[in-house]
C-alpha atoms as a PDB file:
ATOM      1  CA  UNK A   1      69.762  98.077 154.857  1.00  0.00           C
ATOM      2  CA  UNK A   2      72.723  96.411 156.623  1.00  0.00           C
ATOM      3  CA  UNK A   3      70.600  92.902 156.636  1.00  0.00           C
ATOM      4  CA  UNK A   4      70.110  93.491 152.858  1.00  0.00           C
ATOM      5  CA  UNK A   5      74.372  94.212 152.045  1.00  0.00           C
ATOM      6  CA  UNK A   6      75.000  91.448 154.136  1.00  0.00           C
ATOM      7  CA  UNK A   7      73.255  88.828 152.396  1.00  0.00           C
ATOM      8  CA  UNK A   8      73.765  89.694 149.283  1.00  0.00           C
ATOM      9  CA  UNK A   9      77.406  89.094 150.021  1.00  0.00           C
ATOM     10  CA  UNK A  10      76.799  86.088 151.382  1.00  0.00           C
ATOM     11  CA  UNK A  11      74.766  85.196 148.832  1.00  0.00           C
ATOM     12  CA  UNK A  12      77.823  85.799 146.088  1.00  0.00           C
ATOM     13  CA  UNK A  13      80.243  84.862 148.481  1.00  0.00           C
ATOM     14  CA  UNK A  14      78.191  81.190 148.155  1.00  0.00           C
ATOM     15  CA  UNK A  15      77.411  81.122 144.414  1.00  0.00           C
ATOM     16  CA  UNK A  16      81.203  81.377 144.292  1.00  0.00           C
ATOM     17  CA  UNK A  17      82.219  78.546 146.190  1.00  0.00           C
ATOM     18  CA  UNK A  18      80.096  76.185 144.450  1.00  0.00           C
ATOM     19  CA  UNK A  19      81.050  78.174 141.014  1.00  0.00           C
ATOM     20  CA  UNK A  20      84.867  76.993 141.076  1.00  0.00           C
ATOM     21  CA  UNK A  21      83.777  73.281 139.863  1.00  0.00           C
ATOM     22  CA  UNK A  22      81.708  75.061 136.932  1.00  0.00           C
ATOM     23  CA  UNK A  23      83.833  78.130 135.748  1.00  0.00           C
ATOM     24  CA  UNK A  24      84.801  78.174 132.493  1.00  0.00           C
ATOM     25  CA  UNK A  25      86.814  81.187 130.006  1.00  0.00           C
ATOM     26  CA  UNK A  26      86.585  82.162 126.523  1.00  0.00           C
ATOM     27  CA  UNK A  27      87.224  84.849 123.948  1.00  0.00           C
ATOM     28  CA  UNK A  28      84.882  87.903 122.253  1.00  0.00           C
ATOM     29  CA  UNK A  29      85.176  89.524 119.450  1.00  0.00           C
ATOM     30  CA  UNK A  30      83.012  91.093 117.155  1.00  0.00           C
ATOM     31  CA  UNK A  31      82.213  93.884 114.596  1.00  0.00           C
ATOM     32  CA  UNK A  32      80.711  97.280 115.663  1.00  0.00           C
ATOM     33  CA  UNK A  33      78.310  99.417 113.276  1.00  0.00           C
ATOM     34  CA  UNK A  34      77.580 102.841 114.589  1.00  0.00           C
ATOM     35  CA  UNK A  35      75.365 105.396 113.082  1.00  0.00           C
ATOM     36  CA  UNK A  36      74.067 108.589 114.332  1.00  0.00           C
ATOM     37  CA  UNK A  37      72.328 111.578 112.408  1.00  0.00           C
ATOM     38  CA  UNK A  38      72.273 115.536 113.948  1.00  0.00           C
ATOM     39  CA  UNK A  39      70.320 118.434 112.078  1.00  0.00           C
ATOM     40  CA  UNK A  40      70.180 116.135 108.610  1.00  0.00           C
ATOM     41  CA  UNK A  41      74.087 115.140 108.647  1.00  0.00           C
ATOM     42  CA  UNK A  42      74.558 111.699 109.177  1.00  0.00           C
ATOM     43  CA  UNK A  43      77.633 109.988 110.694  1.00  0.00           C
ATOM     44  CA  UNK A  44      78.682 106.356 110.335  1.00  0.00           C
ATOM     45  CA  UNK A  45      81.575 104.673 112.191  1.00  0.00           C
ATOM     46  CA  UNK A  46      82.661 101.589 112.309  1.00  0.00           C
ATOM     47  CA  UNK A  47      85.200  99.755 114.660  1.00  0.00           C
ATOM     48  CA  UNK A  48      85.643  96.139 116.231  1.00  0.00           C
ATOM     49  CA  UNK A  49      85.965  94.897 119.745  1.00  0.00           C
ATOM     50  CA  UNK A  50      87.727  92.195 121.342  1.00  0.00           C
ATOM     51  CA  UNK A  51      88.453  90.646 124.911  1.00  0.00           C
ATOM     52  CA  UNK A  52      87.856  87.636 127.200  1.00  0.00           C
ATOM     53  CA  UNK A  53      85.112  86.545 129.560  1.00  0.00           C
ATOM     54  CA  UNK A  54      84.839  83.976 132.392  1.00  0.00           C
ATOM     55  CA  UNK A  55      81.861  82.214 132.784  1.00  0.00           C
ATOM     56  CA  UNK A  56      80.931  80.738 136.791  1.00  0.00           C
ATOM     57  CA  UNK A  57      78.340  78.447 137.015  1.00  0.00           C
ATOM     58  CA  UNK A  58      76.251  79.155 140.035  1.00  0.00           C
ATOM     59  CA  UNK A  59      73.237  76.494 139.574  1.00  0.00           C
ATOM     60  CA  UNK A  60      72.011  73.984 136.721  1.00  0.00           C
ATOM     61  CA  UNK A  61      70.060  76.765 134.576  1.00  0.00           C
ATOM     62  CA  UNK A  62      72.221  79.849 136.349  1.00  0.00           C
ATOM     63  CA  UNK A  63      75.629  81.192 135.350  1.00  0.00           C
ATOM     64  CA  UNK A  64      77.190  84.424 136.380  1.00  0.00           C
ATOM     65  CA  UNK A  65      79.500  85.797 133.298  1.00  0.00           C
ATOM     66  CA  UNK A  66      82.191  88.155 134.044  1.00  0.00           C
ATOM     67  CA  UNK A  67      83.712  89.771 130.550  1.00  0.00           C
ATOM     68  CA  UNK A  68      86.310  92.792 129.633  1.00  0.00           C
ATOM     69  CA  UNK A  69      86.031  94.053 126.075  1.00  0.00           C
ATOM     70  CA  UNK A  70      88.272  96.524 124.235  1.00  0.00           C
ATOM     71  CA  UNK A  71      86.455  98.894 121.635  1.00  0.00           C
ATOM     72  CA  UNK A  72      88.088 100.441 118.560  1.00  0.00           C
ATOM     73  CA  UNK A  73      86.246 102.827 116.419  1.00  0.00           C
ATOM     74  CA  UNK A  74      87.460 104.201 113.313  1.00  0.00           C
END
């Protein structure tokens, strides 16, 4: 179990050195549509969410993308 932790740090600890050429940040936002129904009453609720999200490339075709999102619901 150690030998498993232990790479798997190195592992990251790698795909983040070579990630600091390729990393790359941006903004989310969006529109959320919620419905849910209990014992024939239905309830709909609507809200929107918003935040950022930094994108590290780790290899050509693989990217690791790291995002924090604020939800509002009405």
């Amino acid at each position: 179990m150690k030998k498993i932790i232990l790479s798997s740090i190195a592992f990251l600890a790698f795909g983040f050195a070579n990630a600091q050429d390729g990393a790359s940040f941006g903004v989310k936002g969006g529109l959320d549509l919620v419905s849910a129904s209990s014992e024939g009453q239905s309830n709909y609720c609507i809200g929107f969410f918003v935040g950022g999200f930094v994108e590290f490339g780790i290899a050509d075709k693989f990217s690791l993308r790291r995002s924090r999102l604020i939800t509002i619901r009405f």
